[in-house]
C-alpha atoms as a PDB file:
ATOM      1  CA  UNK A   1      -7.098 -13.193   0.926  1.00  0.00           C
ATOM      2  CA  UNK A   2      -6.743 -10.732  -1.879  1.00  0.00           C
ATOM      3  CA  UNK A   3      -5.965  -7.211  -2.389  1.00  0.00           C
ATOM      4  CA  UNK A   4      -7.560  -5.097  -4.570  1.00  0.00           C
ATOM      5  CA  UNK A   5      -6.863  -1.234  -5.188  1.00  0.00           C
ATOM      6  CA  UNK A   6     -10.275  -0.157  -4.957  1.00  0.00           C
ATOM      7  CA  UNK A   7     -10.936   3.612  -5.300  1.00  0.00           C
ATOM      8  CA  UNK A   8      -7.367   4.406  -4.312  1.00  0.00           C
ATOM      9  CA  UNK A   9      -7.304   2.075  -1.081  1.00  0.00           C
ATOM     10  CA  UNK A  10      -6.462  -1.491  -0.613  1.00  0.00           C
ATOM     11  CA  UNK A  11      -8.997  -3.358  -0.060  1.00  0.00           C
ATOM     12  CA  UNK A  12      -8.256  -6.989   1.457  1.00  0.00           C
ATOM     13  CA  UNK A  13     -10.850  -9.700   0.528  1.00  0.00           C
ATOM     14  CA  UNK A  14     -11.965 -13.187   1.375  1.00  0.00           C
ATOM     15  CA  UNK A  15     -13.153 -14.240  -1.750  1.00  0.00           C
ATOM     16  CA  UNK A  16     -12.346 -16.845  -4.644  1.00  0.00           C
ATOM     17  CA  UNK A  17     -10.718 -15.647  -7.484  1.00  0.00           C
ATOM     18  CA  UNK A  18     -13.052 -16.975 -10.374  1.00  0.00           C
ATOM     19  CA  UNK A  19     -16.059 -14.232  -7.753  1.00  0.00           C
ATOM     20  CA  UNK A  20     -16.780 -11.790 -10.698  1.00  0.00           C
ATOM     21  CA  UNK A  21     -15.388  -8.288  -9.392  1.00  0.00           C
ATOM     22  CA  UNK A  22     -19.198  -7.149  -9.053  1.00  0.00           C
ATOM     23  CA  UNK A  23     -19.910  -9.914  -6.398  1.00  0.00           C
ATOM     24  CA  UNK A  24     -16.807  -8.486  -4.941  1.00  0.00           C
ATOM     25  CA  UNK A  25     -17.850  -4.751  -4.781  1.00  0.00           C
ATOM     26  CA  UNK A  26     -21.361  -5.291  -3.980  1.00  0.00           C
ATOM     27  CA  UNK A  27     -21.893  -8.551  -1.508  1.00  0.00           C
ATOM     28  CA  UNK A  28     -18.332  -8.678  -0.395  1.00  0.00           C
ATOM     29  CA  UNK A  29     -17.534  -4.986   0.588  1.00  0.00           C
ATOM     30  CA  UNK A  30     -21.122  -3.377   0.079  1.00  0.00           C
ATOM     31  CA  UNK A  31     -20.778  -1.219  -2.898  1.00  0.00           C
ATOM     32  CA  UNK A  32     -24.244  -0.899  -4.618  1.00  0.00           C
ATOM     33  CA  UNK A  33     -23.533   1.740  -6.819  1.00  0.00           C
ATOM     34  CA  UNK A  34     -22.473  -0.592  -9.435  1.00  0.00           C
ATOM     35  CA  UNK A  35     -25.841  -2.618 -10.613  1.00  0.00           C
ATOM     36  CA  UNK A  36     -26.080  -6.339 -11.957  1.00  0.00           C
ATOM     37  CA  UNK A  37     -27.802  -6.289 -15.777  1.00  0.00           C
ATOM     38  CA  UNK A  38     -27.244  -9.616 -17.820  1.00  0.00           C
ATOM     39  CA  UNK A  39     -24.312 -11.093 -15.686  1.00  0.00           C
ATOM     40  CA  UNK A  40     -22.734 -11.526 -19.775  1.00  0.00           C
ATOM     41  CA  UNK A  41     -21.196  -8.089 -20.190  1.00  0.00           C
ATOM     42  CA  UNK A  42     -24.194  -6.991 -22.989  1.00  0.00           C
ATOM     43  CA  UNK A  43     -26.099  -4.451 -21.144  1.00  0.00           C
ATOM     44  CA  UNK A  44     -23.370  -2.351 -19.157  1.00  0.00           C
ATOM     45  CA  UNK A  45     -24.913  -1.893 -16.165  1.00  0.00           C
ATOM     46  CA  UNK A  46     -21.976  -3.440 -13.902  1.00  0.00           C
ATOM     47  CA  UNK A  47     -19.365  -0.917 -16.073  1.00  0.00           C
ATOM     48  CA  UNK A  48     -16.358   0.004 -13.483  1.00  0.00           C
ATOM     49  CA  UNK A  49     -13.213   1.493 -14.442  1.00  0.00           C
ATOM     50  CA  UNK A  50      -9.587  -0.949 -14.491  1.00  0.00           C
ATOM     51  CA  UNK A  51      -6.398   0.977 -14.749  1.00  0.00           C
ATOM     52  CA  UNK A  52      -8.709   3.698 -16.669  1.00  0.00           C
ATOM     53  CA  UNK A  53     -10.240   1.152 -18.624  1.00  0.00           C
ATOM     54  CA  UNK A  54     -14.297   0.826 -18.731  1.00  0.00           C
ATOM     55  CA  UNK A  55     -14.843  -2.763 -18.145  1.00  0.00           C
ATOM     56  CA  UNK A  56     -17.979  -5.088 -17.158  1.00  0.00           C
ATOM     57  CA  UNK A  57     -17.412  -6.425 -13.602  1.00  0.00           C
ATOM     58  CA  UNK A  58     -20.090  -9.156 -14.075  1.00  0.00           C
ATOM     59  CA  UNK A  59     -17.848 -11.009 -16.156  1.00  0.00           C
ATOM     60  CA  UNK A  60     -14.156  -9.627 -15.022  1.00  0.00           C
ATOM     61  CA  UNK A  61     -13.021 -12.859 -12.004  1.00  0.00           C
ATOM     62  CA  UNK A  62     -11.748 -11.458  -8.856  1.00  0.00           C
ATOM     63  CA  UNK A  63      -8.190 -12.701  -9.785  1.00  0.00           C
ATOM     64  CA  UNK A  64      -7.475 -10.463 -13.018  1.00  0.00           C
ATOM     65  CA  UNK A  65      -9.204  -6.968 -11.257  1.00  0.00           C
ATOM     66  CA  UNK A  66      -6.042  -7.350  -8.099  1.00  0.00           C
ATOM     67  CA  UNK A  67      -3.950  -6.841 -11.238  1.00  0.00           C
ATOM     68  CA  UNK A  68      -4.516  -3.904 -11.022  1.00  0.00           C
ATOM     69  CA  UNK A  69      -6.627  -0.363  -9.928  1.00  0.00           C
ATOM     70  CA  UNK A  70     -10.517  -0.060  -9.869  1.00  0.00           C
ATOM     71  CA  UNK A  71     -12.700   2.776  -9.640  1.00  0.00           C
ATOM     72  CA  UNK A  72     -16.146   2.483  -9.042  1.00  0.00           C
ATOM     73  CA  UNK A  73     -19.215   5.175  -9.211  1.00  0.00           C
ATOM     74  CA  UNK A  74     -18.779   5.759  -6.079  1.00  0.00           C
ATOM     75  CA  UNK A  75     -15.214   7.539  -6.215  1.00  0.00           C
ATOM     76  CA  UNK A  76     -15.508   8.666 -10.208  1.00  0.00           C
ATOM     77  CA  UNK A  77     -16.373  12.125  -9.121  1.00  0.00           C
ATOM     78  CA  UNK A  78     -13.496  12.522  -7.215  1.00  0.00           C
ATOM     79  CA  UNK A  79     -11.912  12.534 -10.432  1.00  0.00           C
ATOM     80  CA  UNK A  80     -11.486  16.229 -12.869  1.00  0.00           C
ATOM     81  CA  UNK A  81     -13.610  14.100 -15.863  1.00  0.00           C
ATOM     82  CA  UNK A  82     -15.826  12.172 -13.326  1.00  0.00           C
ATOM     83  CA  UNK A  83     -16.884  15.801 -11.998  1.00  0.00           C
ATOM     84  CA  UNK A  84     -17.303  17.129 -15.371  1.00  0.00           C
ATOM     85  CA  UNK A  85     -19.842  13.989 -16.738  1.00  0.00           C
ATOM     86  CA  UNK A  86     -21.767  14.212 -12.935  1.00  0.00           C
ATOM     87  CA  UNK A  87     -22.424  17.833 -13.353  1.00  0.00           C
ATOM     88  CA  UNK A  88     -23.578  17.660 -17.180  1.00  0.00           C
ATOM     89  CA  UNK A  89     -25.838  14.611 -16.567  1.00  0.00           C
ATOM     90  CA  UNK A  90     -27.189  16.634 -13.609  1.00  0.00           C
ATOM     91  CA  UNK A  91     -27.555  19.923 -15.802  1.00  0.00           C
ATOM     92  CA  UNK A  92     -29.193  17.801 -18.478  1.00  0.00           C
ATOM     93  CA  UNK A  93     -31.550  15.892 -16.757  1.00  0.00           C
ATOM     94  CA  UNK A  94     -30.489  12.755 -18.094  1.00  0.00           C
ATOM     95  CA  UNK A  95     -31.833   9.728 -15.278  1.00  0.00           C
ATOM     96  CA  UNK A  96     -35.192   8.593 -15.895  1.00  0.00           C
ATOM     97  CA  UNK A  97     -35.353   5.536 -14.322  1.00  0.00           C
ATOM     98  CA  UNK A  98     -31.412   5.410 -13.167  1.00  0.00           C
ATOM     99  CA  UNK A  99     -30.676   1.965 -12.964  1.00  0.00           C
ATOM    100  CA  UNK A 100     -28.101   1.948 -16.033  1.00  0.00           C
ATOM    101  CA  UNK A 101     -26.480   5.588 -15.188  1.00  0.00           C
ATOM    102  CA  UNK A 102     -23.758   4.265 -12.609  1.00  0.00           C
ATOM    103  CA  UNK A 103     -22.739   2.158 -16.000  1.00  0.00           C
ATOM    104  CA  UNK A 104     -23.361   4.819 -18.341  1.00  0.00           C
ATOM    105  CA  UNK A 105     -21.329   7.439 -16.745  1.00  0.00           C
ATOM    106  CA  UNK A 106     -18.595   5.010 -16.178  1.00  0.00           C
ATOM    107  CA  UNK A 107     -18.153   4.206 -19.958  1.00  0.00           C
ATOM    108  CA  UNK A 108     -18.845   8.383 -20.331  1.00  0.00           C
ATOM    109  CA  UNK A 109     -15.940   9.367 -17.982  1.00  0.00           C
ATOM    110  CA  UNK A 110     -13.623   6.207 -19.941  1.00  0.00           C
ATOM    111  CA  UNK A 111     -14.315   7.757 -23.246  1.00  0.00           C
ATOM    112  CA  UNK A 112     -13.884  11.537 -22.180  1.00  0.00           C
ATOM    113  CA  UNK A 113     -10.781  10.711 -20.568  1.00  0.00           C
ATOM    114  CA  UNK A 114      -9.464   9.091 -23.700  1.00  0.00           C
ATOM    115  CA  UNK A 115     -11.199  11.228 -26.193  1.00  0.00           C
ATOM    116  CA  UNK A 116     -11.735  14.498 -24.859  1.00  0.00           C
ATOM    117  CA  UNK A 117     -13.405  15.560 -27.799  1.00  0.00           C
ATOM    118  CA  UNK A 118     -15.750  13.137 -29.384  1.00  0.00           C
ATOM    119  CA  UNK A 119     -17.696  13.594 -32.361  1.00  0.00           C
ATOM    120  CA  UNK A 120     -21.168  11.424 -32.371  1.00  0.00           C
ATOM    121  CA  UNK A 121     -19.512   8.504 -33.763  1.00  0.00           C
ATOM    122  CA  UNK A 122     -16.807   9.012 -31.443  1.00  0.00           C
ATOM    123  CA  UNK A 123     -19.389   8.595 -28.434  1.00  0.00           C
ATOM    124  CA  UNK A 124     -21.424   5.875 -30.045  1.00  0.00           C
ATOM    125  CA  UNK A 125     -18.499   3.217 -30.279  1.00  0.00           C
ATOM    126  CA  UNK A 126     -17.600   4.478 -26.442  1.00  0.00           C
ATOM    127  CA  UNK A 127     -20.972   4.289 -25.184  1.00  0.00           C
ATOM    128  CA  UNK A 128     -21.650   0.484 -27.195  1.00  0.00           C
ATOM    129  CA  UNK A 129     -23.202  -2.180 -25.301  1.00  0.00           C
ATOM    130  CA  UNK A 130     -24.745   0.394 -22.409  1.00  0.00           C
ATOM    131  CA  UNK A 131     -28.243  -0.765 -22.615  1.00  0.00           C
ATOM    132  CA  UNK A 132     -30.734   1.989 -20.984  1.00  0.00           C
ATOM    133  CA  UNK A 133     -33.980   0.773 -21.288  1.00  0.00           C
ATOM    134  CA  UNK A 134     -35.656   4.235 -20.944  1.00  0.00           C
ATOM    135  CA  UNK A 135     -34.520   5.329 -23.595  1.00  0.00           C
ATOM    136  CA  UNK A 136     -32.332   8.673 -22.509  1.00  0.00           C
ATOM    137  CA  UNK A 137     -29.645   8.368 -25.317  1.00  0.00           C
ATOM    138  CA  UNK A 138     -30.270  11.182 -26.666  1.00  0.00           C
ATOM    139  CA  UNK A 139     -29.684  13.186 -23.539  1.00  0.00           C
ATOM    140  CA  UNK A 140     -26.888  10.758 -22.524  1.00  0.00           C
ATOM    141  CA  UNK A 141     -25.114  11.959 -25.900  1.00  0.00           C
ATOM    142  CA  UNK A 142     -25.805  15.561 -24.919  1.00  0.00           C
ATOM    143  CA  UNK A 143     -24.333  15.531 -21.811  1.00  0.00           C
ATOM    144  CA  UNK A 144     -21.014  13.410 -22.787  1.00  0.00           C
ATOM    145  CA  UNK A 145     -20.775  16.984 -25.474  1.00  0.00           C
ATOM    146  CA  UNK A 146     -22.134  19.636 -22.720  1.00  0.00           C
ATOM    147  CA  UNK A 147     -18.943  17.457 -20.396  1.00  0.00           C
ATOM    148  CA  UNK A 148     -16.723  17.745 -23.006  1.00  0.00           C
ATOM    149  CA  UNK A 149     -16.753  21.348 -22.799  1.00  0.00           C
ATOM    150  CA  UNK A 150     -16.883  22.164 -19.053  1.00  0.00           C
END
């Protein structure tokens, strides 16, 4: 068994420690919010949050996440900067198809929360390697700024 600090409770788990953390979340304990992509940390989809940190769960083994605290989409607006990107992506309109947003405002809330003011560049190098294939970066970039100001 392992415990993991999932969304500010422990979690115990049955599961090998070389499972990728995603396996975890979604077939071990049932958390869908965070989607398989590529399954080699390129497209984003999987993003979760370690001790703050945006990282891709498809490729981060059970073993090295019960280091330390995850939070998933399902929790992030529970959190001042989580509530902030949820409302602007909301205000702006920003899903199209959806299935890379759980990822996408994951690596939004990491960068906000490090950066709370970033210029274009700034939100480029946070938002790198969050593949949406609809196209909606330009409203993805809008809300990260219209967040950055609520």
């Amino acid at each position: 068994m392992t415990a993991l600090k999932i969304n500010g409770e422990v979690q115990q788990v049955d599961a090998p420690d070389d499972m990728p953390l995603l396996w975890v979340l979604r077939d071990v304990l049932g958390m869908t919010g965070s989607k398989f992509g590529c399954g080699i940390a390129q497209c984003g989809a999987c993003t979760v949050h370690l001790d703050g940190q945006a990282i891709r769960s498809c490729v981060t083994p059970l073993a090295m996440a019960a280091e330390g605290e995850i939070t998933t989409i399902e929790k992030i607006g529970d959190t001042p900067v989580g509530q902030r990107v949820q409302a602007a992506w909301l205000d702006l309109e920003v899903v199209q198809c959806g299935y890379c947003q759980s990822g996408q405002i994951m690596s939004a809330v990491a960068l906000l929360a490090a950066n709370p003011n970033p210029s274009d560049a700034d939100i480029d190098a946070g938002m790198a390697g969050n593949i949406c294939r609809c196209g909606t970066y330009p409203r993805i970039r809008a809300a990260i700024k219209k967040a950055a100001t609520l």
